[in-house]
Protein backbone atom coordinates (compact mmCIF):
# COMPACT_ATOMS: atom_id res chain seq x y z
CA UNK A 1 0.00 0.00 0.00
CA UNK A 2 1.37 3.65 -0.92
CA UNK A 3 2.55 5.78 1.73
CA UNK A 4 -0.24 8.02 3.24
CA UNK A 5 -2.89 5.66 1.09
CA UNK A 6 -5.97 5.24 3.33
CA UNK A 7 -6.59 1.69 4.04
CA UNK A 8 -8.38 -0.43 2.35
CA UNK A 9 -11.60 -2.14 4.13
CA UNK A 10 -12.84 -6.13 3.26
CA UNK A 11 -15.90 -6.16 1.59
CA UNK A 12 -17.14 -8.86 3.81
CA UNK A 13 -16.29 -6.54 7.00
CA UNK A 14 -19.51 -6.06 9.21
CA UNK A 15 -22.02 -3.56 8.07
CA UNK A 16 -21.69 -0.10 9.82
CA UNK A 17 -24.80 1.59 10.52
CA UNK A 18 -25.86 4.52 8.37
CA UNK A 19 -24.29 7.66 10.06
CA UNK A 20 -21.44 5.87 10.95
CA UNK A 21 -20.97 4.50 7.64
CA UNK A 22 -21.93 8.13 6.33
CA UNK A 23 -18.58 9.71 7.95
CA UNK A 24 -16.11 6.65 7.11
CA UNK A 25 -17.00 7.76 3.44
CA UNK A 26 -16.44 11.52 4.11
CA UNK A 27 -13.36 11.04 5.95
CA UNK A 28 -12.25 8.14 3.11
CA UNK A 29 -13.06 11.22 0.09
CA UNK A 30 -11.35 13.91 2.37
CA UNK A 31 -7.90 12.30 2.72
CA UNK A 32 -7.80 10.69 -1.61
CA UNK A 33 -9.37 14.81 -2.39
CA UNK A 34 -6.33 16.27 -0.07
CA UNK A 35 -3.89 14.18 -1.76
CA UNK A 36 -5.12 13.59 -5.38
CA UNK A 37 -6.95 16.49 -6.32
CA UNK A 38 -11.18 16.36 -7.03
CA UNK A 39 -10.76 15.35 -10.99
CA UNK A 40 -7.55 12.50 -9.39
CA UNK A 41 -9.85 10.22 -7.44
CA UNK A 42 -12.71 8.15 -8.84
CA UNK A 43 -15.88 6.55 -7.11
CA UNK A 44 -13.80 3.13 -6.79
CA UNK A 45 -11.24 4.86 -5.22
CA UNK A 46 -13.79 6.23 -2.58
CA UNK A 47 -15.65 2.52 -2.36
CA UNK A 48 -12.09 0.55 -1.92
CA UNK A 49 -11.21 2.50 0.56
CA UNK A 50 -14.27 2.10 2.22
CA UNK A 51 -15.10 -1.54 2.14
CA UNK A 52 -17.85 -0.68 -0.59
CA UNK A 53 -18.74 -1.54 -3.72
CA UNK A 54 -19.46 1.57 -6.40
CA UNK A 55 -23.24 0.88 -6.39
CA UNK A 56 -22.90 0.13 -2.10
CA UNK A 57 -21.52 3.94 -2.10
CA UNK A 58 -23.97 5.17 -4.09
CA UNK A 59 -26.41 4.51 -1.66
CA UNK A 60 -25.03 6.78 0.57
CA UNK A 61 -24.36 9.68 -2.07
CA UNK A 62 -26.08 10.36 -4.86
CA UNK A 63 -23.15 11.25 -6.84
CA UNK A 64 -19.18 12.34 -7.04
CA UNK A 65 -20.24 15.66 -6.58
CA UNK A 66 -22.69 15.06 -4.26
CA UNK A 67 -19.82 13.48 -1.89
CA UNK A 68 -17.47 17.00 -2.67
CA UNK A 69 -20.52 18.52 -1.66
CA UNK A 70 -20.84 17.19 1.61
CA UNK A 71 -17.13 16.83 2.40
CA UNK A 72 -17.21 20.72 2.19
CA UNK A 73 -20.18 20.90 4.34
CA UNK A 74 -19.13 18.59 6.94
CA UNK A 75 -15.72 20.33 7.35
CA UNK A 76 -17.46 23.68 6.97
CA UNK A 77 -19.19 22.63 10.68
CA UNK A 78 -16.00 20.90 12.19
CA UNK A 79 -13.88 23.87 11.35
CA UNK A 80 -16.33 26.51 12.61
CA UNK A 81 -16.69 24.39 15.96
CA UNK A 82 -12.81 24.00 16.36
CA UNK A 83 -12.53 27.40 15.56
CA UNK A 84 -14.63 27.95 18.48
CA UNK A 85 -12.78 25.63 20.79
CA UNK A 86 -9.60 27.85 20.00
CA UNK A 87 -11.23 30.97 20.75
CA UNK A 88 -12.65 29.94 23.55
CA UNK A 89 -15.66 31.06 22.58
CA UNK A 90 -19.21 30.52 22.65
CA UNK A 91 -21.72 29.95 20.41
CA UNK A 92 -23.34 33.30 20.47
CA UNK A 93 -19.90 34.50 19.59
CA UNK A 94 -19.10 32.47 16.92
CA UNK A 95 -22.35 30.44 15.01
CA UNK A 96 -21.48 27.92 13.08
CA UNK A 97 -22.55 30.14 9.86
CA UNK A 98 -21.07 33.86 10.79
CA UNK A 99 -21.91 35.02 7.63
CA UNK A 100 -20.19 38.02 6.47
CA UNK A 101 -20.27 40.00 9.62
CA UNK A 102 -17.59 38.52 11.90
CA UNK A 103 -17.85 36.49 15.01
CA UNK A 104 -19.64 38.74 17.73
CA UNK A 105 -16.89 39.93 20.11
CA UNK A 106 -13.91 38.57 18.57
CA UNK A 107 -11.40 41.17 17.08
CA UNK A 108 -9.72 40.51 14.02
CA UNK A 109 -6.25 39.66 15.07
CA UNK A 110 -7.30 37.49 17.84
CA UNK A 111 -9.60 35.77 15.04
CA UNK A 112 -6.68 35.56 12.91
CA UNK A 113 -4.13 33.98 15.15
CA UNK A 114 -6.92 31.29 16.15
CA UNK A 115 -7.74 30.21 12.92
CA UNK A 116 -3.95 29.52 11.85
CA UNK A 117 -3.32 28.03 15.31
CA UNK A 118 -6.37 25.63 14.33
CA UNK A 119 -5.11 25.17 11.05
CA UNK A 120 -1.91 24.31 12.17
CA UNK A 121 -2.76 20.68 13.70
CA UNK A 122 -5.17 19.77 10.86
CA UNK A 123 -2.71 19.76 7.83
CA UNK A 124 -4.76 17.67 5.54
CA UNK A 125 -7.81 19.54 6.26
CA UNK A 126 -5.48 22.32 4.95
CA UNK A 127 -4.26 20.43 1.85
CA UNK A 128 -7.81 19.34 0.77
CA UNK A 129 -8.60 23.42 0.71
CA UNK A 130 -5.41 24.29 -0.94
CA UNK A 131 -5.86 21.66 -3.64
CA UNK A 132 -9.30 22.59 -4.56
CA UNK A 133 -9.15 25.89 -4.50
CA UNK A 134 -6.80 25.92 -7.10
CA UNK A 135 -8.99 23.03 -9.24
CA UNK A 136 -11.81 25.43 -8.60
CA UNK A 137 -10.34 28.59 -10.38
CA UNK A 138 -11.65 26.12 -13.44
CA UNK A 139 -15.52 27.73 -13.70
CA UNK A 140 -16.48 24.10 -14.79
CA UNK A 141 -15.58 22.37 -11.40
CA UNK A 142 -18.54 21.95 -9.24
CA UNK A 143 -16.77 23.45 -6.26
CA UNK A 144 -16.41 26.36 -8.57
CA UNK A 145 -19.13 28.69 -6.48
CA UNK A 146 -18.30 27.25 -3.70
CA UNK A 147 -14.78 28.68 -3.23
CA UNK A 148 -15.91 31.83 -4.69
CA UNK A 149 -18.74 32.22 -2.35
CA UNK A 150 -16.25 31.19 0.76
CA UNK A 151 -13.55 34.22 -0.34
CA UNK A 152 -16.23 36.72 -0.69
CA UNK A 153 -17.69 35.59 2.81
CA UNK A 154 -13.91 35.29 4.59
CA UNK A 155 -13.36 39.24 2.84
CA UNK A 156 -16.96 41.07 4.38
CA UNK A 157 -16.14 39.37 7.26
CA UNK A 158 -12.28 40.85 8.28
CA UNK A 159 -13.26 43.92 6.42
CA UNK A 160 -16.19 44.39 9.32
CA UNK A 161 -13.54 43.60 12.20
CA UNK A 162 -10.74 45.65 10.32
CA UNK A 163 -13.34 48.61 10.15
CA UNK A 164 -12.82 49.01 13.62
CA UNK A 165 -8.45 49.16 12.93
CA UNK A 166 -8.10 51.62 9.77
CA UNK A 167 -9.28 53.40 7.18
CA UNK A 168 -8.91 50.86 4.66
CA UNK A 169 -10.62 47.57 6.05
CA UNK A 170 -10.81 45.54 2.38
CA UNK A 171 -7.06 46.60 2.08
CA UNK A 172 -5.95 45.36 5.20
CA UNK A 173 -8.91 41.97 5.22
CA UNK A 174 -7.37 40.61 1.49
CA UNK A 175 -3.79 41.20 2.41
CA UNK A 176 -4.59 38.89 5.49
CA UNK A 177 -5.83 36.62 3.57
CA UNK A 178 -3.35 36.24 1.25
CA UNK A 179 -0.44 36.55 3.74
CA UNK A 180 -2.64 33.37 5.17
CA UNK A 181 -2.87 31.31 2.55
CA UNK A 182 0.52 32.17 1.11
CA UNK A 183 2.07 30.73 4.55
CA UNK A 184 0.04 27.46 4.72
CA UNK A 185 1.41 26.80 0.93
CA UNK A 186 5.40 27.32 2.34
CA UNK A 187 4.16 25.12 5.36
CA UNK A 188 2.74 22.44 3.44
CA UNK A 189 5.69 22.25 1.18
CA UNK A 190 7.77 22.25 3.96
CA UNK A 191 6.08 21.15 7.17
CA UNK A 192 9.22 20.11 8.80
CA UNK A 193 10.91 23.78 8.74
CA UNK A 194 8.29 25.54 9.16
CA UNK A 195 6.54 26.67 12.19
CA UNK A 196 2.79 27.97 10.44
CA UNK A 197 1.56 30.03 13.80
CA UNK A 198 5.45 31.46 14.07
CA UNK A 199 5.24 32.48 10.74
CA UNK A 200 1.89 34.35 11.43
CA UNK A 201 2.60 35.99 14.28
CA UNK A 202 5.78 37.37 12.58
CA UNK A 203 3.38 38.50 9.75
CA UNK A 204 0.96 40.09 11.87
CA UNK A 205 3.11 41.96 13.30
CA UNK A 206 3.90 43.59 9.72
CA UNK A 207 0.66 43.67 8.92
CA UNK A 208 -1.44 45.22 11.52
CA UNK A 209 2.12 48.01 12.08
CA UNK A 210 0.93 49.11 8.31
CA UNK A 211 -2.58 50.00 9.28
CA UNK A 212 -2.89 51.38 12.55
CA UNK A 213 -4.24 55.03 11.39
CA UNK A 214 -8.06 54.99 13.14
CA UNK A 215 -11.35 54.51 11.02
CA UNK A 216 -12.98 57.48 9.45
CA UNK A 217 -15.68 58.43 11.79
């Protein structure tokens, strides 16, 4: 079996029930998405690793995309409750679905440092998002809106916390974002030499020092 190859179940192994069965398959499509790309992995791919036949899986999805669907959703919950856990937050403060707004009484650099310390211990989580977000530039893939509806979203959202920081809140929200996700491509590359939330904080530092004039009133 390949290095970092998920394993690959009997057939004849005991029947899981539904939910349970449910998240093996998410967790299966997560790790083969991460390292092969959306287009790299095929429904046998998904049903081998899962002790499934194709039409077996099937019955749990309705489709390839419908899996990459629900992948997205399911980490779209996980993330926004770990994000949570590293805040030390509640759930008033940060819903699982923040929308554009930002979390309620969370500023933006504390926000910041949380998410990349989160990120930081979940590299494949990180890989999956790295890998399709580049497959989705492609207005054909079905996680096409997706990834354009998540950058809009991440943008309102540190624009409304920056608001409170400078003049300039876009400015300063999409050069976060890029310093972010320009970071978590070195660290991936290099995971051994690089320190992610080290990085960051050196960053932030940079960052935040370039846009401390107050809001307009």
């Amino acid at each position: 079996m390949a290095e970092g190859a998920p394993p690959i179940y009997r057939r004849d192994r005991r029947r899981l029930p539904a939910a349970q069965r449910r998240r093996q398959i998410i967790d299966v499509a997560t790790r083969l998405i991460a390292d092969r790309g959306f287009w790299g992995v095929s429904m046998q791919d998904i049903a081998d690793g899962c002790g499934l036949t194709v039409p077996g899986l099937l019955r749990h999805v309705e489709s390839k995309v419908g899996l990459l669907i629900a992948v997205l959703e399911h980490r779209d919950i996980e993330d926004a409750l770990s994000l949570r856990s590293h805040l030390g937050a509640s759930e008033d403060e940060v819903p699982l679905d923040w929308g554009g707004r930002g979390p309620a009484g969370v500023g933006l650099r504390r926000l910041c440092e949380a998410t990349m310390r989160r990120n930081a211990i979940q590299p494949e989580i990180v890989r999956l998002f790295t890998v399709l977000a580049a497959e989705s530039l492609e207005p054909a893939h079905p996680a096409h809106t997706y990834f354009a509806r998540r950058q809009q979203v991440a943008t309102a959202a540190y624009t409304a916390l920056a608001a409170q920081l400078t003049a300039r809140p876009e400015t300063l929200a999409k050069q976060i974002i890029a310093m972010m996700d320009g970071l978590q491509l070195q660290w991936l590359r290099n995971p051994e030499s690089t320190d992610l939330v080290q990085e960051w904080q050196i960053a932030a530092e940079a960052l935040f020092a370039a846009f401390t004039e107050p809001a307009s009133s």
